[in-house]
Protein backbone atom coordinates (compact mmCIF):
# COMPACT_ATOMS: atom_id res chain seq x y z
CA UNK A 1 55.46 101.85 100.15
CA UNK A 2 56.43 105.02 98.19
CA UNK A 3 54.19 107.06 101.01
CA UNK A 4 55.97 105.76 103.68
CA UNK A 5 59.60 105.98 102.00
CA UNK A 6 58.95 109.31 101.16
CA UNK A 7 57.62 109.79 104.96
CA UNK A 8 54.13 111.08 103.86
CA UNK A 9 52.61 112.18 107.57
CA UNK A 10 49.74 110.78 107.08
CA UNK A 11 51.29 107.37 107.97
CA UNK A 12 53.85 109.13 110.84
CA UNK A 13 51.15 107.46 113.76
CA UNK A 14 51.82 103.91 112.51
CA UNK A 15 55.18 103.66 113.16
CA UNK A 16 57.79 104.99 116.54
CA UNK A 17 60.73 105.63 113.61
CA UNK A 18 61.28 106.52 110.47
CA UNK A 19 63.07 104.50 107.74
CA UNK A 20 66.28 106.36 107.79
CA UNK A 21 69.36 107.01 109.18
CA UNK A 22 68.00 109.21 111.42
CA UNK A 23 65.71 106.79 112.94
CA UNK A 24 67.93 104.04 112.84
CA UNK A 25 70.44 106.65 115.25
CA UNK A 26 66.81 107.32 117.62
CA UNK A 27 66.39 103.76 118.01
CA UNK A 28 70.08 102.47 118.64
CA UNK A 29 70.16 105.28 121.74
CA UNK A 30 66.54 103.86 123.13
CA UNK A 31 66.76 100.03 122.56
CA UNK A 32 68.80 99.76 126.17
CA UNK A 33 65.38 100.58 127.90
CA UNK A 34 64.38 97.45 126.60
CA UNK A 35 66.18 94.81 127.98
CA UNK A 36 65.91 91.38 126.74
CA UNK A 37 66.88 87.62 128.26
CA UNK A 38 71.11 87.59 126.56
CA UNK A 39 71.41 84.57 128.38
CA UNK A 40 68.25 82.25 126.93
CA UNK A 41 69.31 84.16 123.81
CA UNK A 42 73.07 83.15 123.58
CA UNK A 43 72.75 79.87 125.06
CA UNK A 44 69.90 78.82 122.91
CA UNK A 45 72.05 79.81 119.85
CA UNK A 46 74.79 78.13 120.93
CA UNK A 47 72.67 74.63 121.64
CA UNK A 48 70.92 75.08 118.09
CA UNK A 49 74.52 75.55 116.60
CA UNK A 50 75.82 72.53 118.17
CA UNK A 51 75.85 70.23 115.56
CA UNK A 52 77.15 72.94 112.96
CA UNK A 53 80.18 74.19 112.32
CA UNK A 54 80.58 77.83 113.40
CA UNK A 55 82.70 80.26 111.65
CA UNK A 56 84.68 82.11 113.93
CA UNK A 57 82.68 85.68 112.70
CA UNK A 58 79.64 83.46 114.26
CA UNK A 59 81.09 81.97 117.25
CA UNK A 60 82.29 85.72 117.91
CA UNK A 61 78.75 87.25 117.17
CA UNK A 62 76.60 84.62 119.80
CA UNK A 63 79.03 85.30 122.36
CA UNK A 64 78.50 88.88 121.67
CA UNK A 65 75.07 88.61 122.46
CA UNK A 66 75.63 88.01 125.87
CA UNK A 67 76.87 92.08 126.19
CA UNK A 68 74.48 94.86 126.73
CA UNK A 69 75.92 96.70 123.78
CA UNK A 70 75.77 94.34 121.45
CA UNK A 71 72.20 94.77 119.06
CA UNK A 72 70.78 92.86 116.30
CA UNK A 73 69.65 93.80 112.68
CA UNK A 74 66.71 90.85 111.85
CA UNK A 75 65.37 89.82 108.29
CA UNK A 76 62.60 87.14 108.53
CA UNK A 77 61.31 84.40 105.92
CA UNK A 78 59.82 81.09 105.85
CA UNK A 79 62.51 78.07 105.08
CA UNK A 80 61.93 78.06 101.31
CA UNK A 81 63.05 74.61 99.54
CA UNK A 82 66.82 75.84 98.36
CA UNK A 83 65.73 78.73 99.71
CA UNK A 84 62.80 79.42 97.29
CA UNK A 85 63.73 82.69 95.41
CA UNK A 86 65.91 85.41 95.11
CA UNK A 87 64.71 87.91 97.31
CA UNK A 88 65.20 85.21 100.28
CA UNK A 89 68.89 85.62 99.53
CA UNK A 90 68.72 89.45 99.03
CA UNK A 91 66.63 90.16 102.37
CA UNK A 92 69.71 88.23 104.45
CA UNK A 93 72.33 90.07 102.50
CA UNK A 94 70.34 93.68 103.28
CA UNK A 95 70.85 92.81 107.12
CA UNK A 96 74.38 91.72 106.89
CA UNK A 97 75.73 94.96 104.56
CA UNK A 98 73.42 97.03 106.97
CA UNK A 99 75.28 95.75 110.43
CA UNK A 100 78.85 96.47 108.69
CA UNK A 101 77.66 99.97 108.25
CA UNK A 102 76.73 99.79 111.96
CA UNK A 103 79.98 98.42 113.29
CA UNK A 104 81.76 100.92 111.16
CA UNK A 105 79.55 103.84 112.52
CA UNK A 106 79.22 103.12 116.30
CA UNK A 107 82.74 101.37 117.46
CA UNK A 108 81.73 101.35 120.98
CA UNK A 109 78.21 98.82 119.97
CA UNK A 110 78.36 95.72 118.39
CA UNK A 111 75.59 94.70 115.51
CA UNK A 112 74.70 91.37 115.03
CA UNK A 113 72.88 90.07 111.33
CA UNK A 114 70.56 87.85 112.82
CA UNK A 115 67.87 85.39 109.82
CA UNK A 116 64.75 84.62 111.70
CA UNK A 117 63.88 81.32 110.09
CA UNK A 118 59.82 80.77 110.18
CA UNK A 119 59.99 77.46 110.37
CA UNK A 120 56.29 77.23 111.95
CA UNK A 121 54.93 77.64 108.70
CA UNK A 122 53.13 75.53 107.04
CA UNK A 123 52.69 76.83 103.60
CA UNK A 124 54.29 73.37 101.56
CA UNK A 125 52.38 74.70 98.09
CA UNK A 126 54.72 78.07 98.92
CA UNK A 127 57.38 76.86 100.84
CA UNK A 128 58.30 72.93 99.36
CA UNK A 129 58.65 75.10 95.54
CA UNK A 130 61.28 76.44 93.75
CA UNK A 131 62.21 76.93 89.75
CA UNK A 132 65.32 76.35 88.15
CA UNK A 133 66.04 76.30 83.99
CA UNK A 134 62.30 77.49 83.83
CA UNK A 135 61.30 74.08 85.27
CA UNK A 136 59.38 74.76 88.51
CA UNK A 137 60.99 71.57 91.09
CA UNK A 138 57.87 70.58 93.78
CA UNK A 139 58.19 68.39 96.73
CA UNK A 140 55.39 66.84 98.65
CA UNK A 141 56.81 65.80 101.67
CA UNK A 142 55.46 62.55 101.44
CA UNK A 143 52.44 63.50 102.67
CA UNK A 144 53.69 65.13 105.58
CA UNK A 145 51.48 67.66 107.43
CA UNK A 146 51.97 70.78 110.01
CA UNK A 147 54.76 72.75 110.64
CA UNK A 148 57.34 72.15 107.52
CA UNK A 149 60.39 73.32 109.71
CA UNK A 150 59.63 70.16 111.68
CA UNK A 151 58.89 68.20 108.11
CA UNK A 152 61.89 65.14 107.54
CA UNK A 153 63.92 65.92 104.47
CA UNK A 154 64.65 61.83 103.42
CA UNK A 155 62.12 61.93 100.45
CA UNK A 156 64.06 64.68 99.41
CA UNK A 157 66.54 62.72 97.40
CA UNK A 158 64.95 61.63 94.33
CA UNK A 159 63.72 65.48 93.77
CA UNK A 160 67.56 66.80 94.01
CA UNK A 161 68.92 63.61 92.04
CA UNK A 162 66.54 64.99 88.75
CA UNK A 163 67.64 68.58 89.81
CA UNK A 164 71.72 67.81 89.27
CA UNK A 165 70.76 66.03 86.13
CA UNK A 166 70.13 69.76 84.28
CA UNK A 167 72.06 71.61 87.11
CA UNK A 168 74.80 73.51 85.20
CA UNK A 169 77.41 74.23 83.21
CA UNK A 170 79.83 72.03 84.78
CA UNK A 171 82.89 72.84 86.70
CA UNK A 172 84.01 73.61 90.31
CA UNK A 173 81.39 76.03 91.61
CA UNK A 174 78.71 73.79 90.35
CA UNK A 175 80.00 70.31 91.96
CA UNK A 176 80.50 72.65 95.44
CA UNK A 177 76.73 73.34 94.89
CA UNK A 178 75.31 69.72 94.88
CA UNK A 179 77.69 68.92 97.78
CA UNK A 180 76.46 71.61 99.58
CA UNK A 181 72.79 70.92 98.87
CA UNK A 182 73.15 67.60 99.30
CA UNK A 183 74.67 67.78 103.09
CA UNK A 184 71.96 70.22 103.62
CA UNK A 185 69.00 68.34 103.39
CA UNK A 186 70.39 64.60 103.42
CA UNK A 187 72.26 64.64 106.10
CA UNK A 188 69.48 66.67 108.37
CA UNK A 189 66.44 65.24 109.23
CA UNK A 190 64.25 68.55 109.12
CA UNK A 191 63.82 71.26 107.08
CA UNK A 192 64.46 73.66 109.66
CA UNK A 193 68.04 72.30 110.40
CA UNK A 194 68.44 71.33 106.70
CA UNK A 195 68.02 75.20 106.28
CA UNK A 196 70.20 76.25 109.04
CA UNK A 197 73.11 74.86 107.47
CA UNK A 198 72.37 75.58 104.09
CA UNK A 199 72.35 79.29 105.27
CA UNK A 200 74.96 79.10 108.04
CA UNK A 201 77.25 77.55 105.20
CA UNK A 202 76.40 80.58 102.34
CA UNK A 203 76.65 83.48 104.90
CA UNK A 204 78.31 82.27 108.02
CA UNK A 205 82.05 83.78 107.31
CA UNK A 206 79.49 87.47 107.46
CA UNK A 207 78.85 86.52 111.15
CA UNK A 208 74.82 85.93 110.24
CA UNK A 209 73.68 84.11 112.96
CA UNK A 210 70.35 81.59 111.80
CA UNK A 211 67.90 81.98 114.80
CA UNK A 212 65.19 79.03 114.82
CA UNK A 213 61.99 80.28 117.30
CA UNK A 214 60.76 76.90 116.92
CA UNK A 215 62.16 76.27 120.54
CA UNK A 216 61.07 75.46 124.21
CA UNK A 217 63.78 78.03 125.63
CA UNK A 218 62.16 81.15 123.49
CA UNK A 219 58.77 80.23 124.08
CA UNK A 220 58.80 80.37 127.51
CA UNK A 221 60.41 83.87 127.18
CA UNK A 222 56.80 85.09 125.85
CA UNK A 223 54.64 82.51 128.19
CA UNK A 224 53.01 86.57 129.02
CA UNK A 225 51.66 87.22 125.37
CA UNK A 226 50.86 83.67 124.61
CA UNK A 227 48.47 83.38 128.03
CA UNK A 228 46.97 87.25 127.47
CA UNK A 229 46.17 86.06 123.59
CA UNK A 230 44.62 82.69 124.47
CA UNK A 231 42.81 84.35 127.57
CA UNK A 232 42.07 87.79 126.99
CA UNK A 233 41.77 88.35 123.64
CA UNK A 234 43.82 91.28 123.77
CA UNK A 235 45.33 91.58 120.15
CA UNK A 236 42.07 91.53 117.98
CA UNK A 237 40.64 94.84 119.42
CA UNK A 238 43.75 96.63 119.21
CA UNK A 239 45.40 95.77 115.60
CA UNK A 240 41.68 95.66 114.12
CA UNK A 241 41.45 99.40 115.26
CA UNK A 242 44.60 100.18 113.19
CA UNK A 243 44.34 98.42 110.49
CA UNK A 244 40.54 100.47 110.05
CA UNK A 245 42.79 103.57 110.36
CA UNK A 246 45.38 102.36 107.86
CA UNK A 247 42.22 100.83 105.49
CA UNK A 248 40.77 104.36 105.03
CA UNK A 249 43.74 104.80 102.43
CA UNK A 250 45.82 101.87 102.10
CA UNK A 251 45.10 97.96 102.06
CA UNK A 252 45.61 95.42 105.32
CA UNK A 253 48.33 93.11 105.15
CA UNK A 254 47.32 91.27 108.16
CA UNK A 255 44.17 90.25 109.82
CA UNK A 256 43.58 89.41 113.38
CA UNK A 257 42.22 86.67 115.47
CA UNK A 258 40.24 86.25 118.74
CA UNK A 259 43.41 83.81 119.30
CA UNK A 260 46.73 84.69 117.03
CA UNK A 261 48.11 81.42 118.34
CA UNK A 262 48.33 77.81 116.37
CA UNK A 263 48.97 74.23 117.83
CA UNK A 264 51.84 72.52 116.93
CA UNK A 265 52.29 68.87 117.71
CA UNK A 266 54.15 65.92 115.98
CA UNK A 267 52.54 66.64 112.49
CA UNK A 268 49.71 68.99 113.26
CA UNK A 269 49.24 72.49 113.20
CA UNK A 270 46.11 74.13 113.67
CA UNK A 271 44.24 77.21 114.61
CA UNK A 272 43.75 77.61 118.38
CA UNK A 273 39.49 78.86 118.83
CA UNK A 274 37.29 79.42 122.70
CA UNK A 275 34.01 77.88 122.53
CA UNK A 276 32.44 78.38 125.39
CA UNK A 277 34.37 77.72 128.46
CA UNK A 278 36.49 75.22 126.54
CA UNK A 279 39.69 76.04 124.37
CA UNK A 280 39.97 73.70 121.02
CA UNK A 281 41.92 72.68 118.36
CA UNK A 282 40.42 73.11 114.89
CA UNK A 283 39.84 69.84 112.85
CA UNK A 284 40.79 67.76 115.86
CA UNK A 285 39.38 66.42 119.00
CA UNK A 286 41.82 68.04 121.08
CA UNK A 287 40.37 70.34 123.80
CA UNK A 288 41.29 71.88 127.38
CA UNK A 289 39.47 73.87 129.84
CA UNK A 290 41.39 76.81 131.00
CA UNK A 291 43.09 75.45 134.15
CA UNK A 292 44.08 72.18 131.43
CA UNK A 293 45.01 74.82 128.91
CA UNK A 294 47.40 76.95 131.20
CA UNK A 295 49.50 73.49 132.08
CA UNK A 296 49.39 72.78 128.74
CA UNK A 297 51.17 75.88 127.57
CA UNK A 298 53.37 75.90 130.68
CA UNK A 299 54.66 72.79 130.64
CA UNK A 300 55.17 72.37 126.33
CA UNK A 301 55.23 76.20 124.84
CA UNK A 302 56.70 74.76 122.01
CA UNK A 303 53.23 73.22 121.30
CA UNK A 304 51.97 76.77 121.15
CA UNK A 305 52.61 79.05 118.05
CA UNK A 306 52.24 82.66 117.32
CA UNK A 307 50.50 83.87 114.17
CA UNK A 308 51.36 86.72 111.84
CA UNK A 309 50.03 88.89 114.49
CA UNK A 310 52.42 87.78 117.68
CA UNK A 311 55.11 86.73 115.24
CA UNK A 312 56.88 90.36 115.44
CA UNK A 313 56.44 90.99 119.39
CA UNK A 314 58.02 87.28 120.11
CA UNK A 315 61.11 88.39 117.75
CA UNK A 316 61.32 91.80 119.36
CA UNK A 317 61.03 90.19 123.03
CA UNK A 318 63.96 87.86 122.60
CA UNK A 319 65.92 89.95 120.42
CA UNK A 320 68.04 92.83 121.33
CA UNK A 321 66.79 94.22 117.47
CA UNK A 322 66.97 97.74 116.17
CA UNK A 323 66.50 97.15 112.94
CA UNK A 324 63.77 94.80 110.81
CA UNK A 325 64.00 94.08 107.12
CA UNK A 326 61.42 93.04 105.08
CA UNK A 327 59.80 93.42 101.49
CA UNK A 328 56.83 95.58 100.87
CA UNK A 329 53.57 93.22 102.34
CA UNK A 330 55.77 92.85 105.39
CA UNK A 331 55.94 96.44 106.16
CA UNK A 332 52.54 97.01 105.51
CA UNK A 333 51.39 94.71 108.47
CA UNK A 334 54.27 95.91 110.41
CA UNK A 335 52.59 99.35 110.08
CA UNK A 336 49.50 97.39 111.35
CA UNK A 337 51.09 96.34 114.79
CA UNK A 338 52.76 99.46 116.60
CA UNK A 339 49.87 99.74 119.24
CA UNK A 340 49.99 95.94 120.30
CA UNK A 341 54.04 96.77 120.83
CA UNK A 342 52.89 99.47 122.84
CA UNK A 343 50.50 98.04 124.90
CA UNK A 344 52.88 94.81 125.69
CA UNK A 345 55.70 97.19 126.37
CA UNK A 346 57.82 95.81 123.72
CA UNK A 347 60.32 97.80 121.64
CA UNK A 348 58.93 98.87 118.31
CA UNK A 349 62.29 98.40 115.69
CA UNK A 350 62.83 100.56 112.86
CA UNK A 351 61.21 98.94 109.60
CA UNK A 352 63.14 98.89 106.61
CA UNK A 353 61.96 97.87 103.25
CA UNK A 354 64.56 95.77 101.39
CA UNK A 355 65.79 96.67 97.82
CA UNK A 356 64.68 95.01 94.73
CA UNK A 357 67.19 93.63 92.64
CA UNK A 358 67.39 92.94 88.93
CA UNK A 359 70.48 90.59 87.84
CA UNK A 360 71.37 91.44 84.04
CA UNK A 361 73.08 88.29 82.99
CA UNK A 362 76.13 88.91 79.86
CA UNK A 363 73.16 87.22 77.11
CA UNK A 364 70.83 90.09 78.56
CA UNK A 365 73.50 92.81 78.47
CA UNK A 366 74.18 92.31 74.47
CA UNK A 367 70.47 92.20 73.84
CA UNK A 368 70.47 96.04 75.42
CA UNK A 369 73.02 96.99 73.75
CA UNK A 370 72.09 95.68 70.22
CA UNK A 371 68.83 97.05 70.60
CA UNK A 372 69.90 100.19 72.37
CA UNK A 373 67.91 99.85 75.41
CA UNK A 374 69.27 101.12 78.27
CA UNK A 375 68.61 100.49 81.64
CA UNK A 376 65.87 102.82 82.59
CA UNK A 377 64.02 101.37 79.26
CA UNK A 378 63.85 97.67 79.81
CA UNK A 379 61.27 98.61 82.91
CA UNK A 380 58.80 99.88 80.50
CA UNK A 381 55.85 97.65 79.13
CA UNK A 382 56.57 95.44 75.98
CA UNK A 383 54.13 97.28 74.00
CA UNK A 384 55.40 100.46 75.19
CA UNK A 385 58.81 99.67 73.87
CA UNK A 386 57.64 98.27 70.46
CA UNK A 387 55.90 101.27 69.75
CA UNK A 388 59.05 103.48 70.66
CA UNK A 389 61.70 101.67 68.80
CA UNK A 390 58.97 101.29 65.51
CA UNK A 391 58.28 105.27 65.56
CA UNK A 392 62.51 105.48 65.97
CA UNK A 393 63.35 103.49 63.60
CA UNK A 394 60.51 102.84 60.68
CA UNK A 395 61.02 103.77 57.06
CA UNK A 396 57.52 104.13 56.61
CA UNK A 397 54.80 105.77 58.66
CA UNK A 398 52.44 103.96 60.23
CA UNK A 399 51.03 106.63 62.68
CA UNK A 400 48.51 108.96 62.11
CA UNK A 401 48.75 111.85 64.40
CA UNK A 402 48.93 114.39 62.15
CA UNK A 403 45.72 112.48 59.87
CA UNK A 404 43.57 112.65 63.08
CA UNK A 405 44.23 116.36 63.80
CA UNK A 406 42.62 116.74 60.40
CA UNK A 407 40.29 114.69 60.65
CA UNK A 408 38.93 116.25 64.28
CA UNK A 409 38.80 119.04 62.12
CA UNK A 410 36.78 118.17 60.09
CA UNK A 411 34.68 115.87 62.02
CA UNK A 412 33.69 118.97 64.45
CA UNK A 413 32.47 120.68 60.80
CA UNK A 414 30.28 117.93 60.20
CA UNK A 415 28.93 118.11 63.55
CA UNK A 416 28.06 121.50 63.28
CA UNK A 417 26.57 121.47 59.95
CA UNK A 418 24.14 119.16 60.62
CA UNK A 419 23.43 120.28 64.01
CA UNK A 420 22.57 123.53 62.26
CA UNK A 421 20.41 121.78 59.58
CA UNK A 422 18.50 120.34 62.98
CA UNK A 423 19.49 120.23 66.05
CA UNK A 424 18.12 116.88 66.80
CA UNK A 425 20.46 115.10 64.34
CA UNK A 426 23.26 115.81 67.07
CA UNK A 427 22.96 112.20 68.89
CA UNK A 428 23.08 110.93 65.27
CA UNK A 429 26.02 113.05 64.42
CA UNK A 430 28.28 111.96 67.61
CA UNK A 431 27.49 108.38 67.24
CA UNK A 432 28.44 108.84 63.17
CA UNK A 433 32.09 110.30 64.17
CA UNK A 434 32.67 107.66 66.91
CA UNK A 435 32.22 105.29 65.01
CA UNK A 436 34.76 107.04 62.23
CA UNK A 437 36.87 107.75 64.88
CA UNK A 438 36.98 103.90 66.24
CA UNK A 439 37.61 102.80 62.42
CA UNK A 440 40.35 104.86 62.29
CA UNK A 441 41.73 103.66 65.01
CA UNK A 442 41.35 100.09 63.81
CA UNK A 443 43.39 101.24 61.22
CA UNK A 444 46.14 102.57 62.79
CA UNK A 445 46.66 99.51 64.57
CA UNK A 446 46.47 97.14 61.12
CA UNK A 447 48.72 100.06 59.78
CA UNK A 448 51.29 98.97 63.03
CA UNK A 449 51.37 95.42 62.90
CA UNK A 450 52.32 95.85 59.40
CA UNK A 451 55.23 97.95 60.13
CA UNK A 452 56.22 95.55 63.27
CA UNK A 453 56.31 92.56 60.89
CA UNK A 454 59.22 94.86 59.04
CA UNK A 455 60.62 94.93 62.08
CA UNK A 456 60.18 91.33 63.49
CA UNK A 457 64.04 90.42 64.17
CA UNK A 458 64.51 93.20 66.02
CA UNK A 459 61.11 93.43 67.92
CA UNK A 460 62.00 89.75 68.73
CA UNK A 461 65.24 90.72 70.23
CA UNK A 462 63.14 93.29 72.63
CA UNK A 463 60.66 90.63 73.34
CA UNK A 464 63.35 88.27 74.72
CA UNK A 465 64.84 90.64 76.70
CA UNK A 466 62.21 91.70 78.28
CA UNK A 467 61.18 87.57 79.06
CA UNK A 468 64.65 87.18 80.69
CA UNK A 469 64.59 90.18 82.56
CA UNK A 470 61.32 89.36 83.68
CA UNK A 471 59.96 86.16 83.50
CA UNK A 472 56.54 85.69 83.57
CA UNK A 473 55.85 89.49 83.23
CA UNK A 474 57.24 90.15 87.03
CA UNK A 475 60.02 90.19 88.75
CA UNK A 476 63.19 88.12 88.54
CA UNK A 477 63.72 87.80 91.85
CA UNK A 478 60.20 86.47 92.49
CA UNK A 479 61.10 83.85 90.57
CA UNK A 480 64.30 82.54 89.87
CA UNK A 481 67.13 80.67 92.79
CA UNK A 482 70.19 81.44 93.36
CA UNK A 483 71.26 77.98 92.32
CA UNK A 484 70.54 79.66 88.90
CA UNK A 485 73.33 81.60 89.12
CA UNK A 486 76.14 80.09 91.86
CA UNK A 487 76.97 77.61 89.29
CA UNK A 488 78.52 80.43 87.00
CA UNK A 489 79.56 82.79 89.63
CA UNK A 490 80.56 80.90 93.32
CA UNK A 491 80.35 82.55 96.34
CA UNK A 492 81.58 85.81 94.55
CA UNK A 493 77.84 85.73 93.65
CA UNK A 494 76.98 85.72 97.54
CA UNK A 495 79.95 88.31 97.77
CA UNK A 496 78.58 90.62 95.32
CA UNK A 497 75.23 90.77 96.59
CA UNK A 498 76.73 91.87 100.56
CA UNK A 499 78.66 94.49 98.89
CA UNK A 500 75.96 95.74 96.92
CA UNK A 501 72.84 96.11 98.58
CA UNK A 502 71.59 99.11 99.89
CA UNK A 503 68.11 99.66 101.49
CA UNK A 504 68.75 102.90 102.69
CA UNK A 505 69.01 104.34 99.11
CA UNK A 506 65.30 103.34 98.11
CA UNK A 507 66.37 102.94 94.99
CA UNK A 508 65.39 99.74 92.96
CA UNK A 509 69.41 97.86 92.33
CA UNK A 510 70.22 96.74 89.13
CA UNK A 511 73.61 94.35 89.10
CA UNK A 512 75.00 94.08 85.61
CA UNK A 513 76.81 90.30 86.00
């Protein structure tokens, strides 16, 4: 990530531009050679929106879509439960702040924040989990299977009814909350739609528009890829040869298929394999020869899904994009796929890596200043920190640097005066003063958890801070929802976050609340 930030050349062949203004300028002036369908696009938006209601900034953005000059700036993520964690809501609020700057930039284009649900998924251990109150909430659909987009949200209700119970402190912003949850996924019978609204209703008044590929009308617009993949075979060769290339100093992302496609239908999804002259479906008894196959796929593409591998040329075909977001494994793989792009003649975006974020809550912001940590210090190791704050501030002195110089010293004398004695006793020697120097060592660290038991309120204090900054030992936004926080802060929470965010700094954001 910090190679290709930094644009290191040695990853310049994997991507067509660079993560940058600069690139983002390149590819707004060639995007126009690559025309996509506006009118499957617009209309398809508009009959997936029917049964919302669309904020004007939204109404105004799909009918925008229908104009040459009017681009799109995509984010992508599964449809997390409440939207899973933080960095879903981040990665939508990167694409909305970076359109703005877009609009404000070019007056005579229009940018468009598009969410690409992936609603094909079918991840439920990943995608029916979220955590609130350190409580981690699972749902198991009932024993639903396949695509959890298409998954029905009714035995959803006794999961959200034990959520409100703890959901808190009480007051306005936290009563709008459970209303607005509970419309989401009550009153829609799939997750997909359940997360439409959810989304439409936290970021619709920025114009985001929620784009569900789960559909018959976008299918058909890559009927091309999904034939040449089932057929031909064509994608295996080609991002196999670059992720080798990319392997020789970096780690894949992303591993191709003979066949990058899955089979969707009612509740199955499965892998898509040729044996033979016949086509199957894994784990089923489902099977086609190719002339069955082709009117298969022709007459139900939504039956027929893309993989990790197709899922980037089917967003880029029916997308007017110049821009994708994403978080560090997703613009590894990205860096993976440039060559298929090519080869299908399909615009290659710029790839931007979303900011982290760290939310310091008012509790967290007392702890750093009573123990006078500052910003830059709470992203050092615990043990790290304890050490630093006990050499700062300990009466006594519990480290032995100076002691060991000495004793070096004098260790190297006793090497060489009974090397000089015999020079066979020099094994005997080095194993005597390792094992000196390991017992002092030993000591030292008896000598430190003495002083740290002087120091236990305050070490305490560190060791919290550190837990609510990041829980688990990694990131906040990894784990915690933004229910965690809306019930404090209301949409000025949402608000905060679009005026915030900043990918094209590179910088890692850290919101004091």
């Amino acid at each position: 990530m910090t190679d290709y930030l930094d644009n290191n050349k040695a990853l310049a062949p994997f991507y067509t531009y660079s993560p940058g203004e600069p690139g983002i300028d390149a590819a707004i002036a060639d995007r126009a050679k690559y025309p996509v369908n506006r009118q499957v696009l617009a209309d398809t938006l508009e009959q997936q929106y029917s049964s919302l209601e669309k904020t004007e900034a939204v109404a105004n953005n799909i009918n925008a879509l229908r104009s040459d000059n009017t681009f799109t700036v995509c984010t992508a993520h599964q449809p997390n439960l409440l939207t899973g964690y933080l960095y879903f809501i981040y990665k939508i609020a990167h694409a909305i702040q970076l359109a703005n700057k877009l609009n404000s930039k070019y007056p005579d284009k229009h940018f468009v924040p598009v969410y690409y649900m992936g609603s094909e998924d079918n991840d439920l251990d990943e995608l029916g989990t979220f955590r609130y109150g350190g409580e981690k909430y699972v749902w198991d659909a009932a024993g639903q299977t396949g695509a959890v987009g298409r998954m029905d949200t009714k035995s959803l209700k006794p999961l959200l009814d034990n959520l409100y119970r703890v959901m808190g402190p009480p007051g306005a912003d936290t009563d709008e909350l459970k209303e607005l949850l509970t419309k989401a996924y009550l009153s829609h019978n799939t997750i997909a739609k359940a997360t439409q609204y959810l989304v439409n209703e936290l970021f619709g008044r920025y114009g985001l528009i929620v784009l569900d590929p789960d559909d018959a009308a976008f299918k058909k617009e890559i009927l091309q890829v999904l034939e040449d993949d089932l057929l031909n075979h064509t994608a295996n060769p080609i991002v196999t040869k670059q992720a080798e290339k990319l392997a020789e100093n970096y780690k894949s992302q992303a591993y191709p298929r003979d066949i990058n496609i899955f089979y969707l239908h009612n509740q199955l999804r499965e892998r898509i394999e040729r044996e033979g002259d016949k086509w199957v479906v894994l784990n089923t008894d489902i099977s086609w020869t190719k002339d069955a196959l082709l009117k298969e796929l022709h007459a139900h593409p939504e039956r027929f899904s893309p993989n990790v591998i197709l899922r980037g040329v089917f967003q880029e075909i029916i997308l007017p994009d110049v821009a994708f977001i994403g978080g560090g494994a997703e613009v590894a793989y990205w860096l993976q796929l440039k060559e298929l792009f090519a080869h299908y003649k399909v615009f290659y975006p710029v790839v931007l890596a979303r900011q982290s974020v760290l939310l310091v809550e008012p509790d967290a912001t007392r702890l750093m200043k009573q123990t006078n940590l500052s910003v830059e210090d709470v992203f050092k190791p615990l043990e790290q920190l304890t050490k630093e704050y006990i050499a700062t501030h300990s009466e006594g002195n519990w480290q032995t640097e100076e002691e060991r110089k000495g004793f070096e010293a004098l260790m190297r004398q006793l090497k060489d005066k009974a090397i000089s004695l015999d020079p066979t006793l020099e094994a005997s020697a080095e194993a005597a003063l390792a094992k000196m120097h390991k017992q002092l060592t030993v000591l030292e660290q008896k000598m430190l958890r003495a002083e740290k038991r002087n120091h236990d309120t305050e070490l305490k204090r560190i060791q919290k801070l550190k837990a609510m900054l990041f829980p688990n030992g990694g990131l906040q936004e990894r784990v915690e929802n933004f229910i965690s926080y809306y019930p404090q802060y209301g949409h000025g929470f949402i608000e905060l976050l679009v005026k915030e965010v900043d990918m094209l700094k590179s910088e890692f954001l850290v919101i004091s609340l």
